[in-house]
C-alpha atoms as a PDB file:
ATOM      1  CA  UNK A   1      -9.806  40.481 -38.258  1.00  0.00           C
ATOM      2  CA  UNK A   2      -5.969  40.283 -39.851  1.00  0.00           C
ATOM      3  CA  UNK A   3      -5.140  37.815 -42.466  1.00  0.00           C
ATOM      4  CA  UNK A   4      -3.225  34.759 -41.784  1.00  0.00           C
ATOM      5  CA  UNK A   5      -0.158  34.922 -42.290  1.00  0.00           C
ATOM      6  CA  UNK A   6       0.841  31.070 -44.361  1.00  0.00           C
ATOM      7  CA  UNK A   7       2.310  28.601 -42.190  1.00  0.00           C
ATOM      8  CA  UNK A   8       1.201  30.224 -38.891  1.00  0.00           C
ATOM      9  CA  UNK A   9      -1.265  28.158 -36.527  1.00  0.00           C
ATOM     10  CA  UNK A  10      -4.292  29.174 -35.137  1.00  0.00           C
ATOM     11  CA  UNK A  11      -4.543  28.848 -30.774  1.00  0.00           C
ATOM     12  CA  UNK A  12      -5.769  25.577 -30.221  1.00  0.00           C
ATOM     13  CA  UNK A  13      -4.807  23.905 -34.032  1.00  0.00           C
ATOM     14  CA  UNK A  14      -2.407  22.189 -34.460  1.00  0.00           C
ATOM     15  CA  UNK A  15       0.613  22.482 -36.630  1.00  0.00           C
ATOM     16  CA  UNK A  16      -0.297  20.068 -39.829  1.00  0.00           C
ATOM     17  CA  UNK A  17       1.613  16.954 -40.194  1.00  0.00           C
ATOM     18  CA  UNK A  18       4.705  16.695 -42.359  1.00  0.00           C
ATOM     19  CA  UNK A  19       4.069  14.004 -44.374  1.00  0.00           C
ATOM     20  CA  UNK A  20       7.528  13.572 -46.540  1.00  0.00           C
ATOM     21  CA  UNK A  21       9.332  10.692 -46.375  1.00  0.00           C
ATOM     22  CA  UNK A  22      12.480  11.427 -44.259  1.00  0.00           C
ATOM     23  CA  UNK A  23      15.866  11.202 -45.797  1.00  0.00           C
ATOM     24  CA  UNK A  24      17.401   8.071 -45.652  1.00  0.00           C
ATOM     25  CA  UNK A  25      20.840   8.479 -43.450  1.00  0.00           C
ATOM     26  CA  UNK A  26      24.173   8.265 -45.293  1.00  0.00           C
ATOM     27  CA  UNK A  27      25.572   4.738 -45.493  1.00  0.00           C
ATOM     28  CA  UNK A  28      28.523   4.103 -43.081  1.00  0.00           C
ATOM     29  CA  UNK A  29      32.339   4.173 -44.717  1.00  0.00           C
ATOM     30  CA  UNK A  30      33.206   0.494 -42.651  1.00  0.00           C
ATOM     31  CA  UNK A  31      30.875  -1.901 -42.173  1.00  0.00           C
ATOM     32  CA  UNK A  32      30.326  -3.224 -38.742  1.00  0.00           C
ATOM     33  CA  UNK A  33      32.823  -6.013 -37.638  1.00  0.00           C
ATOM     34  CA  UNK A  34      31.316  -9.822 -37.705  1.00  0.00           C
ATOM     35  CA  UNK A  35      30.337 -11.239 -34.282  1.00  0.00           C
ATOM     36  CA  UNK A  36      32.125 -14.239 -33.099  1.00  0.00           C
ATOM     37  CA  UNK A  37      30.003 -17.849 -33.428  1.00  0.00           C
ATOM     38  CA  UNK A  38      30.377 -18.393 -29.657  1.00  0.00           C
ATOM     39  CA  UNK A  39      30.614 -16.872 -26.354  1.00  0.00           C
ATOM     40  CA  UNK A  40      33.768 -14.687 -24.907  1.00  0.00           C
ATOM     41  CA  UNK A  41      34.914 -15.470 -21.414  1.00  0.00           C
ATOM     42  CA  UNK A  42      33.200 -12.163 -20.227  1.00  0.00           C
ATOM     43  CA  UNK A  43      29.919 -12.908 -21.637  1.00  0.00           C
ATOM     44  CA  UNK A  44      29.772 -16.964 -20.027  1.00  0.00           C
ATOM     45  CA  UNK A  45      31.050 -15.702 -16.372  1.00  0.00           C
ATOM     46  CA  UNK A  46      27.704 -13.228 -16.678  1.00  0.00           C
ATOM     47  CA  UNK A  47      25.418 -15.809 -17.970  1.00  0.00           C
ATOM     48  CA  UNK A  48      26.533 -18.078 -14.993  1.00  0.00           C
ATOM     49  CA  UNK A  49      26.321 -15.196 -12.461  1.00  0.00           C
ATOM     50  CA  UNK A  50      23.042 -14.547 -13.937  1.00  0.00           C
ATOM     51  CA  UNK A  51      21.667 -18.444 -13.884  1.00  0.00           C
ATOM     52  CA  UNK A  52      22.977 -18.324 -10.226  1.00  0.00           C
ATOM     53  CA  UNK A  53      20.883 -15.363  -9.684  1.00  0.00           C
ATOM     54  CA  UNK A  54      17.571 -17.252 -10.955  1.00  0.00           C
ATOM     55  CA  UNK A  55      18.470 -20.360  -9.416  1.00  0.00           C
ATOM     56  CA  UNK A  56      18.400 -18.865  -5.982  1.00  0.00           C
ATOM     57  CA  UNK A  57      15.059 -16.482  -6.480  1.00  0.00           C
ATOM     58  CA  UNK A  58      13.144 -19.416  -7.368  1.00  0.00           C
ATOM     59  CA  UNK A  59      14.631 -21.455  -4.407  1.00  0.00           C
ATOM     60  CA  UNK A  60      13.090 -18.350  -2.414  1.00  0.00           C
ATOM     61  CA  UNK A  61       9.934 -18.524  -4.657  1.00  0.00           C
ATOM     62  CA  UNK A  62       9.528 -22.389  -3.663  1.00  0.00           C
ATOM     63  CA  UNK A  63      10.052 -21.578  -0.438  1.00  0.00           C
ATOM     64  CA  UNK A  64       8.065 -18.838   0.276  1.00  0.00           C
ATOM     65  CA  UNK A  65       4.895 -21.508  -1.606  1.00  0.00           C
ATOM     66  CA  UNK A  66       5.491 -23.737   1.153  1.00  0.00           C
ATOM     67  CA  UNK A  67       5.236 -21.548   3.761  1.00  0.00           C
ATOM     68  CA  UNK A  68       2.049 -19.941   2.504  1.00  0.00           C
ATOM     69  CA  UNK A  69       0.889 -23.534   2.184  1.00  0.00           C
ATOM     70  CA  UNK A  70       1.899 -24.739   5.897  1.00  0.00           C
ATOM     71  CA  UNK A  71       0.075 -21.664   7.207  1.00  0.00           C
ATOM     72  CA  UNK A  72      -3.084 -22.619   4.931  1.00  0.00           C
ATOM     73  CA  UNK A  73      -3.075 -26.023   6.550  1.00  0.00           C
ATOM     74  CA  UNK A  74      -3.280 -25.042   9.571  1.00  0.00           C
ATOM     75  CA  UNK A  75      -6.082 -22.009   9.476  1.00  0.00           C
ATOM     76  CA  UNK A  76      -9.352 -23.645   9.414  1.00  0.00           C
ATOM     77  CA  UNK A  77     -11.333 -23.578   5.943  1.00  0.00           C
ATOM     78  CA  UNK A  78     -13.886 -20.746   5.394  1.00  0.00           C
ATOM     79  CA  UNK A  79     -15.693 -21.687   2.120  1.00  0.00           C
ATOM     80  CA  UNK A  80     -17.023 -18.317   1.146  1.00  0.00           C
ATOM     81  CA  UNK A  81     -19.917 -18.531  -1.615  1.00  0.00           C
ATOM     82  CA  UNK A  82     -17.795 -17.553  -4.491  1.00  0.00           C
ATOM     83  CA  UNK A  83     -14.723 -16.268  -5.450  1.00  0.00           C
ATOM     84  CA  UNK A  84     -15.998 -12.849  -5.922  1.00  0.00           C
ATOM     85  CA  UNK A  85     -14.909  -9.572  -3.803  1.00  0.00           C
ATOM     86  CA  UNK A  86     -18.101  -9.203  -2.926  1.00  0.00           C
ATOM     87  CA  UNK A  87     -18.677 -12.471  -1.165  1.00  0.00           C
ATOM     88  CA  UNK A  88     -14.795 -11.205   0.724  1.00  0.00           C
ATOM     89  CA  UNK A  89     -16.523  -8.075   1.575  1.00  0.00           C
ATOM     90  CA  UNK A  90     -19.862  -9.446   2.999  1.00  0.00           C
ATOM     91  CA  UNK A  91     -17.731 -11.652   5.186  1.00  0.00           C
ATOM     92  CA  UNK A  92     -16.232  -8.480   6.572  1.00  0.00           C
ATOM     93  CA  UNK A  93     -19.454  -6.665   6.948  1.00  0.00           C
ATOM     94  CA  UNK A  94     -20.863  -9.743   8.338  1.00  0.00           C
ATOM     95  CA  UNK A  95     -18.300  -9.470  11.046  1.00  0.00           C
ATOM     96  CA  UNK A  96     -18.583  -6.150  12.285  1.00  0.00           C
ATOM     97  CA  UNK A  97     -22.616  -7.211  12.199  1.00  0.00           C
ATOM     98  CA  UNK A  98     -21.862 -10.681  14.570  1.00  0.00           C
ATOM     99  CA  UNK A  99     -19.463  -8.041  16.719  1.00  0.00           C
ATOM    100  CA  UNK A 100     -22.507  -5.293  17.086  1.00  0.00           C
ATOM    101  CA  UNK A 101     -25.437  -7.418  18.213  1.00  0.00           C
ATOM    102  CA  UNK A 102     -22.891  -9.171  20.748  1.00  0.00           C
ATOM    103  CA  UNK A 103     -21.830  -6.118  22.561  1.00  0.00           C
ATOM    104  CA  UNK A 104     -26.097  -5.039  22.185  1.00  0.00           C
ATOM    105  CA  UNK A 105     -26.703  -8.001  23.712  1.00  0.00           C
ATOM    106  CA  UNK A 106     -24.082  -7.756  26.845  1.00  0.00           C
ATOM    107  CA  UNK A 107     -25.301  -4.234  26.849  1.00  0.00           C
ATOM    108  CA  UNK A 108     -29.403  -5.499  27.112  1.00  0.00           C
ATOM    109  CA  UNK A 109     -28.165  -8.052  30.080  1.00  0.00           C
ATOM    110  CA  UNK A 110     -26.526  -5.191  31.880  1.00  0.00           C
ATOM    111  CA  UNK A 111     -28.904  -3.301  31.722  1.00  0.00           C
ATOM    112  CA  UNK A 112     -31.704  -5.935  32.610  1.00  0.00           C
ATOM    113  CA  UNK A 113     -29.273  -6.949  35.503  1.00  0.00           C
ATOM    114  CA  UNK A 114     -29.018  -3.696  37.378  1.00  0.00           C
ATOM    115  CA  UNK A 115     -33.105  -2.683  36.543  1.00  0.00           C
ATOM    116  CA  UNK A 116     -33.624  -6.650  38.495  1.00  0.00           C
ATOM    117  CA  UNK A 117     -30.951  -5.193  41.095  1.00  0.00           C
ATOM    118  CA  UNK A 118     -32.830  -1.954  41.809  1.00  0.00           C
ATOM    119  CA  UNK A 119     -36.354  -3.569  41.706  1.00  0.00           C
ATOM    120  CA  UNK A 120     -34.910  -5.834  44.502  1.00  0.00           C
ATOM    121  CA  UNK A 121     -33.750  -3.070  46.243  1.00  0.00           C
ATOM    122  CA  UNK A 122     -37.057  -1.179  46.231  1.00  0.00           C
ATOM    123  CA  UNK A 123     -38.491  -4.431  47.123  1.00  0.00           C
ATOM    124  CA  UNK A 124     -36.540  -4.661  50.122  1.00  0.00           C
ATOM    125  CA  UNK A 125     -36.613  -1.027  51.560  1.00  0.00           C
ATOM    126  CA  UNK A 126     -40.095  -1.277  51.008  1.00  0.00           C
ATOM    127  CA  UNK A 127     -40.355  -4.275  53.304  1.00  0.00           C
ATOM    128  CA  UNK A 128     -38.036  -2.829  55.744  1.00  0.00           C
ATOM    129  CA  UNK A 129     -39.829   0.621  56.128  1.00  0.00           C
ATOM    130  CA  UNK A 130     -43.279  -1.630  56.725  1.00  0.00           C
ATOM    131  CA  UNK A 131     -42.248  -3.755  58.946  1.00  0.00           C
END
C-alpha cells in the first residue's frame, strides 16, 4: 500500500474542516450616505400601489368566504363521526358499499323475475301440450 501523501483525502473522507477565523474584509474609504427620515415620492406611490394590491386580494378573499359559505348552506349537513381522514374515507368506502348491494339487489330481482317468467312458461306449455 503507498504512503499518504499530507493533505490528500482518502475516497469517501472528507476534506477536514478549516477552522481559522476568516479575515476580516478591509474597511470601506467612504462611509455609506445617511438615509433620509421619511419617504421619497418613489417609495409612497409603491407603498400605495402595493396597499391597493392587498386591499383588493382580500376583497377577493372575503368574497370567495361567502361563496364557500352560501354553497355550505345550501348542501345538506353530513355529520361524519370525527374530524379524522379516516371517518372521510369510510364515508367513501361506505358509498361504493350502499352502490354494490343496490345493483346485487336489482341484479337478484332480475334474475328472480325471468326464473318466475320461465317457470310460468313451462307451466303453461305444459298445460297446453295436456290438454
Amino acid at each position: 500500500m503507498a504512503k499518504r501523501a499530507r493533505g490528500s483525502v482518502r475516497p469517501g473522507q472528507r476534506r477536514p474542516i478549516d477552522r481559522r477565523p476568516a479575515a476580516s474584509p478591509a474597511p470601506s474609504p467612504t462611509p455609506a450616505a445617511p438615509r433620509p427620515a421619511g419617504l421619497t415620492d418613489a417609495e409612497t406611490e409603491r407603498a400605495a400601489v402595493l396597499e391597493q394590491q392587498l386591499l383588493e386580494q382580500e376583497r377577493q378573499a372575503e368574497a370567495a368566504r361567502t361563496r364557500s359559505r352560501e354553497r355550505a348552506a345550501d348542501r345538506p349537513e353530513r355529520v361524519p363521526y370525527s374530524g379524522s381522514s379516516l371517518s372521510v374515507r369510510a364515508e367513501q368506502e361506505y358509498a361504493y358499499v350502499a352502490r354494490d348491494v343496490r345493483r346485487i339487489a336489482e341484479m337478484a330481482v332480475l334474475m328472480l323475475a325471468i326464473l318466475f317468467g320461465l317457470w310460468f312458461l313451462v307451466d303453461i306449455v305444459k298445460v297446453v301440450t295436456i290438454a
